[in-house]
C-alpha atoms as a PDB file:
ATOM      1  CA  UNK A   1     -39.126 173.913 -98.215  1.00  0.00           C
ATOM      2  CA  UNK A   2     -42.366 173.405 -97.131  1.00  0.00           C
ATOM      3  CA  UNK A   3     -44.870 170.212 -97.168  1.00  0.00           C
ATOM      4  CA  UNK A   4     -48.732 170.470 -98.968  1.00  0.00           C
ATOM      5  CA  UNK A   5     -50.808 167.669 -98.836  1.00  0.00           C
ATOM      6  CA  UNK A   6     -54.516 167.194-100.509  1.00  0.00           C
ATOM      7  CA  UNK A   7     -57.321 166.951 -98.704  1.00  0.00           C
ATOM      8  CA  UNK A   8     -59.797 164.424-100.317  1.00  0.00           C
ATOM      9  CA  UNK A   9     -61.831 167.142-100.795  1.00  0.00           C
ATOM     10  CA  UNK A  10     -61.799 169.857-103.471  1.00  0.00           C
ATOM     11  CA  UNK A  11     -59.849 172.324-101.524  1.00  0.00           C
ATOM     12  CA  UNK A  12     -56.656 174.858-102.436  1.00  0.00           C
ATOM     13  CA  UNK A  13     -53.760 173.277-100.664  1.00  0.00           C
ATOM     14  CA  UNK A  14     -51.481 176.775-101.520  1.00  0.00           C
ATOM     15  CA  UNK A  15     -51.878 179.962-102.177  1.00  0.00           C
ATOM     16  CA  UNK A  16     -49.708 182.961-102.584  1.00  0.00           C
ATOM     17  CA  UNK A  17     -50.204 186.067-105.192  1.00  0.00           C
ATOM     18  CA  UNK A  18     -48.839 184.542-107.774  1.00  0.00           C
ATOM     19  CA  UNK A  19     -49.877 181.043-107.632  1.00  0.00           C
ATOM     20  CA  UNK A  20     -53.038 178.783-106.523  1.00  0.00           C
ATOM     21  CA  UNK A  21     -52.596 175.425-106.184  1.00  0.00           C
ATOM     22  CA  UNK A  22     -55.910 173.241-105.708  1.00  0.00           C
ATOM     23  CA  UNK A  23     -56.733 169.443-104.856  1.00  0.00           C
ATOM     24  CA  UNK A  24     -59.867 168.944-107.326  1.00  0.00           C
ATOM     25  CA  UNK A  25     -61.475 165.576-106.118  1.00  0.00           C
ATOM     26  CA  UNK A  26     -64.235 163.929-108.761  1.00  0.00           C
ATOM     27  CA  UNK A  27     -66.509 161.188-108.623  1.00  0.00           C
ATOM     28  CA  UNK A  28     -67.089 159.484-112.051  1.00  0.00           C
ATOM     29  CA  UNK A  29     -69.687 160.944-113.802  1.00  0.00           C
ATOM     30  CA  UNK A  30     -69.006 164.959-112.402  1.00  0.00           C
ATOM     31  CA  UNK A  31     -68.736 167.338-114.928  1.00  0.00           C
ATOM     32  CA  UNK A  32     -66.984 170.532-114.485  1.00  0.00           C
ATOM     33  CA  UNK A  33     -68.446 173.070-117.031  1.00  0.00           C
ATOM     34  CA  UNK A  34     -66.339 175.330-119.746  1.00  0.00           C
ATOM     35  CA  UNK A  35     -64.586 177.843-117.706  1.00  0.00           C
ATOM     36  CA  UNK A  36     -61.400 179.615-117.826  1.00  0.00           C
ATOM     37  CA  UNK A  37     -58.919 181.441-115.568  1.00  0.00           C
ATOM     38  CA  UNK A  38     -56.353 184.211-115.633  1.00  0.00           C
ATOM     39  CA  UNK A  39     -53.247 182.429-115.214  1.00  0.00           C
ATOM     40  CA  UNK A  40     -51.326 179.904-116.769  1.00  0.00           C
ATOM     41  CA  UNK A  41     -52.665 176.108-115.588  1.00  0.00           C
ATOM     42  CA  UNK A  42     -51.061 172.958-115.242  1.00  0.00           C
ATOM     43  CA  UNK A  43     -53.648 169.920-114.304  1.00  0.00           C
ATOM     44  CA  UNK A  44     -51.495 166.821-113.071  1.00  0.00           C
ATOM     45  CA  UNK A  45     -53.969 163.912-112.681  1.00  0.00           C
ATOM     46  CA  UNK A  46     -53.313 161.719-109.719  1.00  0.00           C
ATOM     47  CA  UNK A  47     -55.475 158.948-110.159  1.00  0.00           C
ATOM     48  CA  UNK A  48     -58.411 157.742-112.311  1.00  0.00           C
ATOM     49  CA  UNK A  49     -59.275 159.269-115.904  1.00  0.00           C
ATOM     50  CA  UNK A  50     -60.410 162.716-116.926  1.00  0.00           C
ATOM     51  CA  UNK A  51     -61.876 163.707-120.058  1.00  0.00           C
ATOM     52  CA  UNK A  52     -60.180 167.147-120.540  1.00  0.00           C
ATOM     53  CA  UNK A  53     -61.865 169.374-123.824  1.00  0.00           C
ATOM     54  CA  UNK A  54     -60.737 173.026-124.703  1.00  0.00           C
ATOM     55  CA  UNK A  55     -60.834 174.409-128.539  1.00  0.00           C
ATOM     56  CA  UNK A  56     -59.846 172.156-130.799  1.00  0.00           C
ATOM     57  CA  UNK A  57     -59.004 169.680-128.040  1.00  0.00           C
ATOM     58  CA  UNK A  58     -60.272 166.616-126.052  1.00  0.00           C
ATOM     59  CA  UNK A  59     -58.213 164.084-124.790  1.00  0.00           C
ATOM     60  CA  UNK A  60     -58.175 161.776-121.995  1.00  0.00           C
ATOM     61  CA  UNK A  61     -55.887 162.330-118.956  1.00  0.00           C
ATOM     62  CA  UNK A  62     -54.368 160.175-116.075  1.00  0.00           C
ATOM     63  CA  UNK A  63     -51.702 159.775-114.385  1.00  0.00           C
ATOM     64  CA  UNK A  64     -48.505 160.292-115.956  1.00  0.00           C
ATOM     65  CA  UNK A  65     -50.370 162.617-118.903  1.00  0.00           C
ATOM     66  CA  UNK A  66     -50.550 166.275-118.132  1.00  0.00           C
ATOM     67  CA  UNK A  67     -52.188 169.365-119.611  1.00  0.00           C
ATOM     68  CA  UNK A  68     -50.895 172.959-119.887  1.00  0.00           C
ATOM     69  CA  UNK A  69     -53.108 175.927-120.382  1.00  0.00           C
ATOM     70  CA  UNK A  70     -52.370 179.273-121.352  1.00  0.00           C
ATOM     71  CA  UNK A  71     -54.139 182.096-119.432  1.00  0.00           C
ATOM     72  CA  UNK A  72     -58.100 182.282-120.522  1.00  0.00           C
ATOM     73  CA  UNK A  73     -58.730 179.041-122.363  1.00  0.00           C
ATOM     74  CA  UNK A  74     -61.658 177.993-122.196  1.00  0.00           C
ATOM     75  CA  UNK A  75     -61.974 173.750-121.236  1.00  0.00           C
ATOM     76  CA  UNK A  76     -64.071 171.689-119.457  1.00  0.00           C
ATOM     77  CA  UNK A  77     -63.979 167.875-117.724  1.00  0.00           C
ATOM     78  CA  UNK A  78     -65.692 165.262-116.794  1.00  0.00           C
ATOM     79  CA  UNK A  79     -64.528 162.440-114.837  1.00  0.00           C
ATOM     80  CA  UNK A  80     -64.265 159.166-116.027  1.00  0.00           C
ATOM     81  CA  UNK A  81     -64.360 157.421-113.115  1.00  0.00           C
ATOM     82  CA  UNK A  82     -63.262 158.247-109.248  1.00  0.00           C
ATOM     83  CA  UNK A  83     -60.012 161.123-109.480  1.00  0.00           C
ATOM     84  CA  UNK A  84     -57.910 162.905-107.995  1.00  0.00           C
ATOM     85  CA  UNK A  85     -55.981 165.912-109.852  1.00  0.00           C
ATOM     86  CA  UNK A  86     -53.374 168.488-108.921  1.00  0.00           C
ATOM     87  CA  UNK A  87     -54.514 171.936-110.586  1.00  0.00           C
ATOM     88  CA  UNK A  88     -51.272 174.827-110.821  1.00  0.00           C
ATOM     89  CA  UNK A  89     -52.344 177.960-111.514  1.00  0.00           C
ATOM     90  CA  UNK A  90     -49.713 180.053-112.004  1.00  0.00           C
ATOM     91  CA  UNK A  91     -49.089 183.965-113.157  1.00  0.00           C
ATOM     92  CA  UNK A  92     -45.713 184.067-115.027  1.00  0.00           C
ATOM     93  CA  UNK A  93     -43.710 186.449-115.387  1.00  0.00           C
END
């Protein structure tokens, strides 16, 4: 077992061949533009609010609300005010 802990920056906190996992760190206001990734993605707000949009989806997030993406879905944020999220990318088998 082994201990990761954010930075308070945007920063990966692990990272292996299979899986990436990154500390994303937004004032309220940021935006992160439509984008999308290879792998599988689990976002796990820590604190404040996120607007999360993809196709055919927006929906605010926080903590204790999660969203899972499948690999190359497009989405896009913006914070709602001061957060913190957990981002999982993952390849699965």
């Amino acid at each position: 077992m082994e201990k990761y802990q954010g930075t308070g920056k945007i920063s990966h906190i692990f990272e292996s061949d299979n899986q990436v996992v990154t500390n994303l760190v937004l004032e309220a206001g940021k935006e992160i533009p439509t984008h999308d990734a290879p792998y599988t993605v689990v976002v796990v707000p820590v604190k404040g609010r996120i607007m999360f949009r993809g196709e055919d989806f927006e929906e605010e997030i926080y903590p204790g609300v999660i969203v899972r993406m499948l690999p190359d879905e497009p989405h896009s944020l913006t914070a709602l005010a001061d957060s913190e999220l957990m981002v999982i990318k993952s390849r699965l088998a």
